[in-house]
C-alpha atoms as a PDB file:
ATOM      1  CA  UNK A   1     -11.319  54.861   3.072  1.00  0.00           C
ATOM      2  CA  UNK A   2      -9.100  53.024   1.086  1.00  0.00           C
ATOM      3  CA  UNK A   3      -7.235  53.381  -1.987  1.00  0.00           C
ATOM      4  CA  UNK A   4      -9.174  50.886  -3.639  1.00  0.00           C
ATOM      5  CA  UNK A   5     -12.416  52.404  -2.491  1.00  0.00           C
ATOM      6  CA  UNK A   6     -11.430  56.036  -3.709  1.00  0.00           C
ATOM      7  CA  UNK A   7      -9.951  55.303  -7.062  1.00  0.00           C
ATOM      8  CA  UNK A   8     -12.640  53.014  -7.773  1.00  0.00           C
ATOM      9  CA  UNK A   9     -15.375  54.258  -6.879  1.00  0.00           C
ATOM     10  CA  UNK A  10     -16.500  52.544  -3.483  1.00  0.00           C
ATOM     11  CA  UNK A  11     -16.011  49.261  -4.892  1.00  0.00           C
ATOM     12  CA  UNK A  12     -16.429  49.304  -8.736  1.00  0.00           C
ATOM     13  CA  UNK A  13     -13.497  48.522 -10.301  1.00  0.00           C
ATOM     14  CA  UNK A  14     -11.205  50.805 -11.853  1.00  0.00           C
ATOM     15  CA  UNK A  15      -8.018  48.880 -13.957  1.00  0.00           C
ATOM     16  CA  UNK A  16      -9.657  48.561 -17.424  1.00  0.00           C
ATOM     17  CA  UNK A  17      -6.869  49.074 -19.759  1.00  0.00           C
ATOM     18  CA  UNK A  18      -2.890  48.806 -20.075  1.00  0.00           C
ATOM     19  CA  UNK A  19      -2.523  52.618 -19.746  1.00  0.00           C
ATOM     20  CA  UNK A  20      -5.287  52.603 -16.819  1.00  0.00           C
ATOM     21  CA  UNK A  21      -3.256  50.104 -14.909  1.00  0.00           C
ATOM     22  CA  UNK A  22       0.248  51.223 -15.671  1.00  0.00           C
ATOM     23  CA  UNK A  23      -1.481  54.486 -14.110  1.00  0.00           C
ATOM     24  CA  UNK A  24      -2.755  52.795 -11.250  1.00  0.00           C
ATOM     25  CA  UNK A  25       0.425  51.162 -10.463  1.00  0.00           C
ATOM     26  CA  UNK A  26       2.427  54.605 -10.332  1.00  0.00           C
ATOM     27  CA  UNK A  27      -0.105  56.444  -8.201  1.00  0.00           C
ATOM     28  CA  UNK A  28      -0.099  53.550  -5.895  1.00  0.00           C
ATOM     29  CA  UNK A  29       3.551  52.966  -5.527  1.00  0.00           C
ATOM     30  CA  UNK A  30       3.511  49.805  -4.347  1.00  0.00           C
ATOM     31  CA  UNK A  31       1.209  46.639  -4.931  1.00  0.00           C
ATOM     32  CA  UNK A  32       0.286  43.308  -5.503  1.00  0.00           C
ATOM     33  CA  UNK A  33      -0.724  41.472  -8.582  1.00  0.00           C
ATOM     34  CA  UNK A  34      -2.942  38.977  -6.887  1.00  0.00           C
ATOM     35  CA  UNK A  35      -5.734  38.922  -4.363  1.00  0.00           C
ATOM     36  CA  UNK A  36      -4.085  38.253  -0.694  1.00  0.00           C
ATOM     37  CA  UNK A  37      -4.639  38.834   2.702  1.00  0.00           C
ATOM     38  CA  UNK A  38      -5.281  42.773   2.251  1.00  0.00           C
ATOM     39  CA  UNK A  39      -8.862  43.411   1.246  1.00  0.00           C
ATOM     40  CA  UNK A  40      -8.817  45.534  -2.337  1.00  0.00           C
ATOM     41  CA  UNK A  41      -5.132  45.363  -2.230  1.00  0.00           C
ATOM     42  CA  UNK A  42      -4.392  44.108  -6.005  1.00  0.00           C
ATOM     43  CA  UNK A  43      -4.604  44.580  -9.256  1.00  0.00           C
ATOM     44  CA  UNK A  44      -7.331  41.654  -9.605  1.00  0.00           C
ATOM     45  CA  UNK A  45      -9.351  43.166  -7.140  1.00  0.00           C
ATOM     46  CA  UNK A  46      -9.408  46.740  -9.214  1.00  0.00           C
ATOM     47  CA  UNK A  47      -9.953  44.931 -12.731  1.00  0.00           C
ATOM     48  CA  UNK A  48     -13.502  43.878 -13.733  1.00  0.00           C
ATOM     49  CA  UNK A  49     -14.425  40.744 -13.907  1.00  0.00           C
ATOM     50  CA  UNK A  50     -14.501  40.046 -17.897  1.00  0.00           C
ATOM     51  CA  UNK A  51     -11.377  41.629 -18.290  1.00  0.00           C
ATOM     52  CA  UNK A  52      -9.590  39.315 -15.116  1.00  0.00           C
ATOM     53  CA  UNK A  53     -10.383  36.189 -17.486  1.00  0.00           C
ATOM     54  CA  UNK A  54      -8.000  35.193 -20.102  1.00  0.00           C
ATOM     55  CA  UNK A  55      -9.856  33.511 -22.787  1.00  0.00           C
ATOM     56  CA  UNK A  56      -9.255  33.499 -26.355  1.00  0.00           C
ATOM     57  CA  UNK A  57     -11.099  36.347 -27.605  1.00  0.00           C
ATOM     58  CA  UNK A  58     -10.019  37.968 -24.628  1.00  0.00           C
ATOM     59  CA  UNK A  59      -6.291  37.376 -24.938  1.00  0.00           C
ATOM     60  CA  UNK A  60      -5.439  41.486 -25.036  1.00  0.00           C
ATOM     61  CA  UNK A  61      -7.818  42.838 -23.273  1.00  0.00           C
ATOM     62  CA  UNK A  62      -6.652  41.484 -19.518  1.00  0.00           C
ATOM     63  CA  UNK A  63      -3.748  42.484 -16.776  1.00  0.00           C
ATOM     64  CA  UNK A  64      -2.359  39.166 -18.250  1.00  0.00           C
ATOM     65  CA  UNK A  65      -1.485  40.845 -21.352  1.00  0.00           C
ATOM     66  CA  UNK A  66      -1.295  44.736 -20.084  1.00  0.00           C
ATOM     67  CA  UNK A  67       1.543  43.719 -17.854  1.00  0.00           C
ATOM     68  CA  UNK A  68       3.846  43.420 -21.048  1.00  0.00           C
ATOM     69  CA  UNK A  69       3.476  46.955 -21.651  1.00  0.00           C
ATOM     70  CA  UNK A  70       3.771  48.071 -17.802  1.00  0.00           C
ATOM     71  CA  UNK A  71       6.872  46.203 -18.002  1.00  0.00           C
ATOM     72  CA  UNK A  72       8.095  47.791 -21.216  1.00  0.00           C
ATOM     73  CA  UNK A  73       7.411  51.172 -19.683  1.00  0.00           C
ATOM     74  CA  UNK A  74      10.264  51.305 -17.926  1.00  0.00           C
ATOM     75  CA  UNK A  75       8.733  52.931 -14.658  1.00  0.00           C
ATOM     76  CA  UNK A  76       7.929  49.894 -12.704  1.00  0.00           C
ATOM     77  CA  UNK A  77       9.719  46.990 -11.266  1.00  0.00           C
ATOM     78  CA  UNK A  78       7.690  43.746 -11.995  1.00  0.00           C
ATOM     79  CA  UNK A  79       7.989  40.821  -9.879  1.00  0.00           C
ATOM     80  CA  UNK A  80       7.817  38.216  -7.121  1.00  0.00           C
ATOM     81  CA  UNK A  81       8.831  39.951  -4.731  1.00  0.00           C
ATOM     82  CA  UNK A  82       6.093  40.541  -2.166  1.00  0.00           C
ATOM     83  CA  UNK A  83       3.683  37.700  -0.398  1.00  0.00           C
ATOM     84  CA  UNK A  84       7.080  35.471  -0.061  1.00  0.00           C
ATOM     85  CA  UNK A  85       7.191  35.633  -4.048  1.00  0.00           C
ATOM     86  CA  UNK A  86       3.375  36.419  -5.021  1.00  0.00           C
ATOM     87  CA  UNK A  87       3.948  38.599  -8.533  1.00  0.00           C
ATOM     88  CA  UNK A  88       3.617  42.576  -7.547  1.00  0.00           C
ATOM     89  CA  UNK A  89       4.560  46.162  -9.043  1.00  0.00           C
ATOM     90  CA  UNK A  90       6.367  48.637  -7.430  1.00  0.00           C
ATOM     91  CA  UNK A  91       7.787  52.301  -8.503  1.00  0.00           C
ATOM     92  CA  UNK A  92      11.220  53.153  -8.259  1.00  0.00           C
ATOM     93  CA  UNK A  93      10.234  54.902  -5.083  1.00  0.00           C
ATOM     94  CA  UNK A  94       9.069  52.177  -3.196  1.00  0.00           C
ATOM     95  CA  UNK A  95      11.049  49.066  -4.488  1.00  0.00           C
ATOM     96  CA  UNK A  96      14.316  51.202  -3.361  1.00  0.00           C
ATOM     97  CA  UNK A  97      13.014  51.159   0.032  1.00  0.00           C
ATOM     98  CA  UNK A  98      12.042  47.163  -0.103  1.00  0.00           C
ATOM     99  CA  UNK A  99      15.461  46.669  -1.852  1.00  0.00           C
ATOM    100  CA  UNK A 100      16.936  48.587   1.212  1.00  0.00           C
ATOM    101  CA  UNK A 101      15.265  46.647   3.334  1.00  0.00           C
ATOM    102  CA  UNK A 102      15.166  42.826   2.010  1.00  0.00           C
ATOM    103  CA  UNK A 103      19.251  43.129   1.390  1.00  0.00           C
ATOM    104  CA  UNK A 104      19.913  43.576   5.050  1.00  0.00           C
ATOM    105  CA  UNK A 105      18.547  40.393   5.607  1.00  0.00           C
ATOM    106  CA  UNK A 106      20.767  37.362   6.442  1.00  0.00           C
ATOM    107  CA  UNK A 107      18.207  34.827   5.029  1.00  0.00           C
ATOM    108  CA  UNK A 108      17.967  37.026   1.454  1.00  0.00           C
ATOM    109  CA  UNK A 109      21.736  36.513   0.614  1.00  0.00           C
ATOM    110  CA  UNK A 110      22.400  34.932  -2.390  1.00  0.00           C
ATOM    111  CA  UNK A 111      23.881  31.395  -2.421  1.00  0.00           C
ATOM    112  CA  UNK A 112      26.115  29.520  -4.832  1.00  0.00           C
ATOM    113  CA  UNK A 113      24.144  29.410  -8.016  1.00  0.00           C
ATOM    114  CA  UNK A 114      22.031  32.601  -7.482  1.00  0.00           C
ATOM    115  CA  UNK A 115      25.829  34.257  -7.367  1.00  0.00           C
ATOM    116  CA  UNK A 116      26.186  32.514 -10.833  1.00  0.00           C
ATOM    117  CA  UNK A 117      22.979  34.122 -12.138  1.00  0.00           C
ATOM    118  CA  UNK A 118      24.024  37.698 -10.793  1.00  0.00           C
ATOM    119  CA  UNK A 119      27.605  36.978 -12.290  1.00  0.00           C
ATOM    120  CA  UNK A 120      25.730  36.365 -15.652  1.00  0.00           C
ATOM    121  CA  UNK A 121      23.558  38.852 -15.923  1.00  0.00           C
ATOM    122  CA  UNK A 122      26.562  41.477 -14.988  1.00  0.00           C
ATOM    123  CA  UNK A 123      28.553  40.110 -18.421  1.00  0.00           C
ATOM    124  CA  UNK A 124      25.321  39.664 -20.527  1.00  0.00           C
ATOM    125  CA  UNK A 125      22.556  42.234 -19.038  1.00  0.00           C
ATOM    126  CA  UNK A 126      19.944  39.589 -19.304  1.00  0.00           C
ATOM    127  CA  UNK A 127      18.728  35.894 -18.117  1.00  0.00           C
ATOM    128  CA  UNK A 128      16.204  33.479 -19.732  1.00  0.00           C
ATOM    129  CA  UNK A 129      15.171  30.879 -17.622  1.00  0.00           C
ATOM    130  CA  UNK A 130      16.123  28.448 -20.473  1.00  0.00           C
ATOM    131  CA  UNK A 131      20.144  30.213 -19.815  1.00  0.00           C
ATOM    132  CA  UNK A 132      19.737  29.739 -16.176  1.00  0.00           C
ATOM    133  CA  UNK A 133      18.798  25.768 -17.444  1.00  0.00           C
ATOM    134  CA  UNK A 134      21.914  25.629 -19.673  1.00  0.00           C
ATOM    135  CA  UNK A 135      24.207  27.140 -17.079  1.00  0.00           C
ATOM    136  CA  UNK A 136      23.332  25.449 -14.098  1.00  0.00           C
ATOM    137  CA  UNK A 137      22.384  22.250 -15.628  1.00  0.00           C
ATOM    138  CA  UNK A 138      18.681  22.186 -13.805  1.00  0.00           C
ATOM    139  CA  UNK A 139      15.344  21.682 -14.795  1.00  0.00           C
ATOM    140  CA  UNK A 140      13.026  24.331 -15.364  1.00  0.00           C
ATOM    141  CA  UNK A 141      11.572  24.127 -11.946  1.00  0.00           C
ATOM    142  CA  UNK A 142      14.642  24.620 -10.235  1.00  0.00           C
ATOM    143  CA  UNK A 143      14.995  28.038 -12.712  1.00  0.00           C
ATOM    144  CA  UNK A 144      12.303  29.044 -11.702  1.00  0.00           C
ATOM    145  CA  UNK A 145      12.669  28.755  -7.951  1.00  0.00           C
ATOM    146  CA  UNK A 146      16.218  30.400  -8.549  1.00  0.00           C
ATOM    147  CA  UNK A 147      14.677  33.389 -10.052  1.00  0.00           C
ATOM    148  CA  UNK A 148      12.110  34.218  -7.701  1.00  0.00           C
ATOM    149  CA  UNK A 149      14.157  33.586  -4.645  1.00  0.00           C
ATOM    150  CA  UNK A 150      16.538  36.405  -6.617  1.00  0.00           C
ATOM    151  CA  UNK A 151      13.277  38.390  -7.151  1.00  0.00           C
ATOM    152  CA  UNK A 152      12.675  38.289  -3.282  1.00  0.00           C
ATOM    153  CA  UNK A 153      16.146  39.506  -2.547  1.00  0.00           C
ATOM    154  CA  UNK A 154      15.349  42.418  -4.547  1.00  0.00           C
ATOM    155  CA  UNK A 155      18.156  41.655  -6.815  1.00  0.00           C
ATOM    156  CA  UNK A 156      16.171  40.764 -10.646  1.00  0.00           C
ATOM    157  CA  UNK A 157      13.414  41.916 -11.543  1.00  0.00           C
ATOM    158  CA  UNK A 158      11.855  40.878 -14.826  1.00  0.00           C
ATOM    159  CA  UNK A 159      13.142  42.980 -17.613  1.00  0.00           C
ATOM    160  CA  UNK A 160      10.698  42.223 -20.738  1.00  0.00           C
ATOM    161  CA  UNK A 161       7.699  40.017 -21.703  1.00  0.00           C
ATOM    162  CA  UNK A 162       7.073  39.135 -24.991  1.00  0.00           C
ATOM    163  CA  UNK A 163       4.163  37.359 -27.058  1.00  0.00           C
ATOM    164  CA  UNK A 164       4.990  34.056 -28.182  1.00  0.00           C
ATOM    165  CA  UNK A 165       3.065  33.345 -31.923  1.00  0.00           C
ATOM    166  CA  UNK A 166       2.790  29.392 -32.846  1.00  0.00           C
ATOM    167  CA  UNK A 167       1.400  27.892 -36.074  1.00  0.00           C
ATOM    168  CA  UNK A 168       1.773  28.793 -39.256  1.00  0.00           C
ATOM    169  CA  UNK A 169      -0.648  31.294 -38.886  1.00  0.00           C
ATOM    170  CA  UNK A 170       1.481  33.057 -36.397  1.00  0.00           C
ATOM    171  CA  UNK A 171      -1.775  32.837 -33.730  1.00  0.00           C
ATOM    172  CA  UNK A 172      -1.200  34.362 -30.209  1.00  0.00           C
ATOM    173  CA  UNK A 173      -2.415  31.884 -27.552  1.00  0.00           C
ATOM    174  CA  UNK A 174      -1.631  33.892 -24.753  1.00  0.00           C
ATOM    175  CA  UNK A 175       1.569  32.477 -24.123  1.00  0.00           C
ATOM    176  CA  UNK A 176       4.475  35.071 -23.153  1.00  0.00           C
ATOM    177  CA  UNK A 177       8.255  34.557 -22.302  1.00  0.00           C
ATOM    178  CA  UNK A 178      10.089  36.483 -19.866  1.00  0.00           C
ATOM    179  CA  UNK A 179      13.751  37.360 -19.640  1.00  0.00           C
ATOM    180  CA  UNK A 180      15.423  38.864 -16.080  1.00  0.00           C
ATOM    181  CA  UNK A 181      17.661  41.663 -15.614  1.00  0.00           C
ATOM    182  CA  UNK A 182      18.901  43.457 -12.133  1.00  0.00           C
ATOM    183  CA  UNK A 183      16.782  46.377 -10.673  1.00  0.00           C
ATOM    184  CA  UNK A 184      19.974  48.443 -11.468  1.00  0.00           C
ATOM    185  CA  UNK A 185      19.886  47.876 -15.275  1.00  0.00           C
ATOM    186  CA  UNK A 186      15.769  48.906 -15.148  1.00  0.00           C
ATOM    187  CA  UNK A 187      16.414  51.826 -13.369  1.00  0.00           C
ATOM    188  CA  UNK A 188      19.102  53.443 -13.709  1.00  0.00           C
ATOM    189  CA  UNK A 189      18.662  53.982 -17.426  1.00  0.00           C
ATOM    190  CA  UNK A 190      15.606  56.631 -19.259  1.00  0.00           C
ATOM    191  CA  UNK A 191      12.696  54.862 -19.398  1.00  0.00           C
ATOM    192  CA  UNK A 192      11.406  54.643 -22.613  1.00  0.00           C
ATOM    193  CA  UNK A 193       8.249  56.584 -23.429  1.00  0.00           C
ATOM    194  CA  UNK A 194       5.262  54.162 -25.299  1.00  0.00           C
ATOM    195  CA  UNK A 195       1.706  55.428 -24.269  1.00  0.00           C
ATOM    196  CA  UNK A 196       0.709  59.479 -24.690  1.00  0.00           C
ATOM    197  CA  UNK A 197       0.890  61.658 -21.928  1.00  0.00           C
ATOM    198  CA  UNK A 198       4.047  58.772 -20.357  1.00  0.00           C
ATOM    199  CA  UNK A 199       7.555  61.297 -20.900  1.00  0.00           C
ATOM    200  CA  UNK A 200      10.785  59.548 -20.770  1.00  0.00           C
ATOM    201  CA  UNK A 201      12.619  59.997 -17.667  1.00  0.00           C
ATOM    202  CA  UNK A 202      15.748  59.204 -15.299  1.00  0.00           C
ATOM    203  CA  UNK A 203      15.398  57.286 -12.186  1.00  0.00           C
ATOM    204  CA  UNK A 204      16.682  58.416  -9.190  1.00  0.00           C
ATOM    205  CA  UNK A 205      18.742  55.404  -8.840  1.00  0.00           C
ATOM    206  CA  UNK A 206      18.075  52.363  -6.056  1.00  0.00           C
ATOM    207  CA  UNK A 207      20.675  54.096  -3.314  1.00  0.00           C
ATOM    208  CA  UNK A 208      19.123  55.068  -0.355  1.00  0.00           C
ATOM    209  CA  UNK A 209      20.818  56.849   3.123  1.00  0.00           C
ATOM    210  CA  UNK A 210      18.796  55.293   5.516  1.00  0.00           C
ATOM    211  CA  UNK A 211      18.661  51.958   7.670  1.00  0.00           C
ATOM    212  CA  UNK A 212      16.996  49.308   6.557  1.00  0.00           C
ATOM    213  CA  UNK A 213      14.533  49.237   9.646  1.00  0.00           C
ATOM    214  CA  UNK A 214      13.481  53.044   8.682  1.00  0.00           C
ATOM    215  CA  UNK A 215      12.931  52.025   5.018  1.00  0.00           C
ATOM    216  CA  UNK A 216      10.505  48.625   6.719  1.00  0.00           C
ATOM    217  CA  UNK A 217       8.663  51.561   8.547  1.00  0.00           C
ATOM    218  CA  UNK A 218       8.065  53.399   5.512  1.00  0.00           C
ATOM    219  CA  UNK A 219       6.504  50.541   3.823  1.00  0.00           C
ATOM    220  CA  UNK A 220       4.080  49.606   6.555  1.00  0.00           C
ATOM    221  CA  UNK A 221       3.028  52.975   6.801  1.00  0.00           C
ATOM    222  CA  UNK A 222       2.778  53.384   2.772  1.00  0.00           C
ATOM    223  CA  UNK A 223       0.752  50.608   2.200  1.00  0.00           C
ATOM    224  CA  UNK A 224      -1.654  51.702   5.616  1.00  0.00           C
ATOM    225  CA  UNK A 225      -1.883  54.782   4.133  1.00  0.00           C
ATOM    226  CA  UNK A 226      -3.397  52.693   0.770  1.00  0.00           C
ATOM    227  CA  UNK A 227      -5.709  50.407   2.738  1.00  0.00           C
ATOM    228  CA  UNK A 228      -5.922  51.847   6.377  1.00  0.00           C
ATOM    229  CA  UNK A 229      -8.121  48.219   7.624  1.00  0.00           C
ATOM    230  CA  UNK A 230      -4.534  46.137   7.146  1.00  0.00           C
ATOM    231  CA  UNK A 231      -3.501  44.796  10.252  1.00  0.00           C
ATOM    232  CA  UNK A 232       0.054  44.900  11.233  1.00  0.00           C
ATOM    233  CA  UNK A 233       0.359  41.156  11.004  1.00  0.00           C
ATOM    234  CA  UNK A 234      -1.371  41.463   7.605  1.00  0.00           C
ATOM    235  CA  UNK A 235       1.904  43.922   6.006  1.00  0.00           C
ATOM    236  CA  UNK A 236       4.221  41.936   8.066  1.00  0.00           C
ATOM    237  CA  UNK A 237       3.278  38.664   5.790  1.00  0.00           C
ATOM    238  CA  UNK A 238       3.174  40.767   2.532  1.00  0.00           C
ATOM    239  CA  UNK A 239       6.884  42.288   3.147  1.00  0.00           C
ATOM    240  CA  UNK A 240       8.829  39.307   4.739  1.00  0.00           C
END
């Protein structure tokens, strides 16, 4: 039986709050955002359906908005990083072991202008993508690319969401803004406590003594061990 099946009740869905999904991410370890090739692999899959749509009474009450305070937690690395850059969550635990992994990689080096990110955010601790615009001289597209090829090398993750408010009313729309920071900078400092019964506490740190092929292993058999019907080409395509 599968993760999915046990935590939600053979089928019914189980992510119907921030501090039920922040939850669900940390006993998980490890897990996509979106519906993919897994079956009940995702945080869509595990959210019922009036709380999946973002409409404007609604705007709060989704993953679309929970995210911000997952994020905010401290205790999970948010991201596209899995899927070949589908938006996911992992734990400390398990993006150390993807980090491990991904890094070892020739294709997930970092060219020219991701080096200029990296160089950035090591003098200034955070990236918009309207900074990556200004210092590269791109348009938003190509920002965006930049940063989620960086997210697939395991080397930014996104740092903080906030609500955007327009008018003169100050209305929230749903529209959020994101700004980057390494994996390094999230973890390696206390995460800060914001929902009872979360404590503040210190990462282990992203440092792991083992080859990259053993920390691939301990993926595939992680995420079997969440959803035992995956196939091996199935984890394959979520982790290249």
């Amino acid at each position: 039986m599968s993760f999915y099946e046990k935590a939600a009740g053979k089928g019914h869905p189980c992510v119907s709050s921030a501090e039920a999904m922040l939850d669900t991410i940390l006993e998980m370890g490890i897990v996509p955002f979106f519906e993919n090739g897994i079956p009940g692999y995702s945080i869509e899959e595990m959210t019922p359906a009036e709380n999946w749509f973002d409409t404007q009474e609604n705007l709060t009450y989704t993953p679309w908005d929970w995210k911000i305070l997952c994020v905010q937690s401290g205790e999970v690395a948010y991201g596209k990083f899995l899927l070949g850059g589908k938006a996911a969550f992992a734990t400390v635990e398990w993006y150390r072991e993807l980090r491990n992994y991904r890094q070892s990689q020739p294709k997930y080096q970092p060219d020219k202008a991701q080096q200029k990110i990296l160089e950035y955010l090591s003098q200034n601790g955070s990236v918009s993508i309207k900074e990556i615009r200004g210092l590269l001289g791109i348009k938003k597209g190509q920002a965006d690319a930049l940063i989620c090829r960086l997210m697939m090398q395991c080397r930014v993750v996104t740092g903080d969401i906030i609500r955007v408010y327009r008018g003169p009313d100050l209305h929230y729309d749903g529209w959020q803004t994101s700004s980057f920071c390494t994996p390094e900078a999230l973890f390696d400092s206390p995460a800060v406590p914001f929902f009872a019964g979360f404590e503040s506490a210190r990462h282990e740190g992203l440092e792991v003594n083992r080859s990259p092929e053993e920390s691939y292993r301990l993926l595939t058999e992680k995420i079997r061990s969440l959803c035992p019907e995956a196939t091996d080409k199935q984890i394959a395509k979520l982790l290249a």
